[in-house]
Protein backbone atom coordinates (compact mmCIF):
# COMPACT_ATOMS: atom_id res chain seq x y z
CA UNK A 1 0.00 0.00 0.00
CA UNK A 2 1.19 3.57 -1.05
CA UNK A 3 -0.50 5.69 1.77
CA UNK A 4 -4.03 6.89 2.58
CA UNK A 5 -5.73 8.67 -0.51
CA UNK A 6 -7.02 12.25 -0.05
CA UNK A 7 -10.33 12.48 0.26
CA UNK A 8 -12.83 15.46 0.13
CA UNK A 9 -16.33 16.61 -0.01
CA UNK A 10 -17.69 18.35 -2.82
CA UNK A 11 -21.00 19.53 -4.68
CA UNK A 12 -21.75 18.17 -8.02
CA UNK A 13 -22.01 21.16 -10.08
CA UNK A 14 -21.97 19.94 -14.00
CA UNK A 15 -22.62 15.93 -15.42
CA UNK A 16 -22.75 16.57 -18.78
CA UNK A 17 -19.95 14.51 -19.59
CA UNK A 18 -19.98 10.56 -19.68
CA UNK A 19 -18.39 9.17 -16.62
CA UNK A 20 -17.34 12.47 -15.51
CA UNK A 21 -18.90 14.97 -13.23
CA UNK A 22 -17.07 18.16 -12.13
CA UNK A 23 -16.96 18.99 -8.46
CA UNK A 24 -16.65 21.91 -6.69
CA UNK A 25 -14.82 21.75 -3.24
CA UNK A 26 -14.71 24.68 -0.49
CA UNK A 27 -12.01 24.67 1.97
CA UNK A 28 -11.84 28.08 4.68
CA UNK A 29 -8.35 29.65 5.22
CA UNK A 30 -7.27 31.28 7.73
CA UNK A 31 -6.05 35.17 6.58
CA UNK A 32 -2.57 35.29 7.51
CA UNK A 33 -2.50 38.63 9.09
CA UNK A 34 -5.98 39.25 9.66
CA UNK A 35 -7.07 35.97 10.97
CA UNK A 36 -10.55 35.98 9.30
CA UNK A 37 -11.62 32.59 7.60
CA UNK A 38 -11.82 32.50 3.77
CA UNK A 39 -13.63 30.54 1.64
CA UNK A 40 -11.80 28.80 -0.89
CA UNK A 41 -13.53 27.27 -4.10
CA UNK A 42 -11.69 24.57 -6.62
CA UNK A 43 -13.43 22.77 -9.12
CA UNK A 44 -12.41 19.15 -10.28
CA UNK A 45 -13.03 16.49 -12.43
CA UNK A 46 -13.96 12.80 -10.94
CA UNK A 47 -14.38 9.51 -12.40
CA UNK A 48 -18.38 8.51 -12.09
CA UNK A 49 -18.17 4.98 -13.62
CA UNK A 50 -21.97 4.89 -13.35
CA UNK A 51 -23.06 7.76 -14.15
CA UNK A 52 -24.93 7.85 -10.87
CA UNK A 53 -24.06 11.71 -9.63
CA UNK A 54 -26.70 15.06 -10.76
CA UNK A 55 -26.20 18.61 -10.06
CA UNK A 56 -26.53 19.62 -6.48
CA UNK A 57 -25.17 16.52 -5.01
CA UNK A 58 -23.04 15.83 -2.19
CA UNK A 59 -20.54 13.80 -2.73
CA UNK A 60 -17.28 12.03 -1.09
CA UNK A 61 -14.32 11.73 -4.18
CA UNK A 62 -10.99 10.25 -3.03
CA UNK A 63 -7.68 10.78 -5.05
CA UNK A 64 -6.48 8.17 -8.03
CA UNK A 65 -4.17 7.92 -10.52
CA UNK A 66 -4.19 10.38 -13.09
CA UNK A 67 -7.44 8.66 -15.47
CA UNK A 68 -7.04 11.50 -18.30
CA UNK A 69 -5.37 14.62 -18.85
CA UNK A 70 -7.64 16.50 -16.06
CA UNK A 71 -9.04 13.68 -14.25
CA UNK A 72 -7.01 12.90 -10.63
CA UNK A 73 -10.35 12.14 -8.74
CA UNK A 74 -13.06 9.28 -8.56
CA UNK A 75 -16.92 9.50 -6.56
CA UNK A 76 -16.47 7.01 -3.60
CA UNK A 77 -20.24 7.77 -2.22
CA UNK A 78 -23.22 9.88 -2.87
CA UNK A 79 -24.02 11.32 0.37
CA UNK A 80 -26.78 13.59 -0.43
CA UNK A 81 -29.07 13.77 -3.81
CA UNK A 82 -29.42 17.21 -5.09
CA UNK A 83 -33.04 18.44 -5.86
């Protein structure tokens, strides 16, 4: 075993692709000098073998090999359906 993947919580925001879904993940910061917590917004591509993610929801993706040019993520678990 290589080490513990990364794993992180994200919204489903697009699934127009096939077997892709792009996920946006917020992180806070803390402001170096002025100690007020940021939000922080990335979006990333993840693996979705099953085409089983929508917009709006919450999933868990964990970190892979690299699958395609963009693609470094894969949906372990839905954990909330969007509306």
């Amino acid at each position: 075993m290589r080490g513990k993947a990364k794993t992180r919580e994200g919204v489903v925001v697009s699934d127009k692709m096939d077997k892709t879904v792009v996920v946006m993940v917020e992180r806070l910061v803390q402001h170096p000098k002025y100690k007020k917590h940021l939000k922080r917004r990335k979006k990333v591509k993840a693996h979705d073998e099953q085409n089983r993610c929508g917009i709006g929801d919450r999933v868990m993706i964990a970190e892979t090999r690299p699958l395609s040019r963009d693609k470094r993520w894969t949906v372990r678990a839905v954990l909330q359906k969007g509306v």
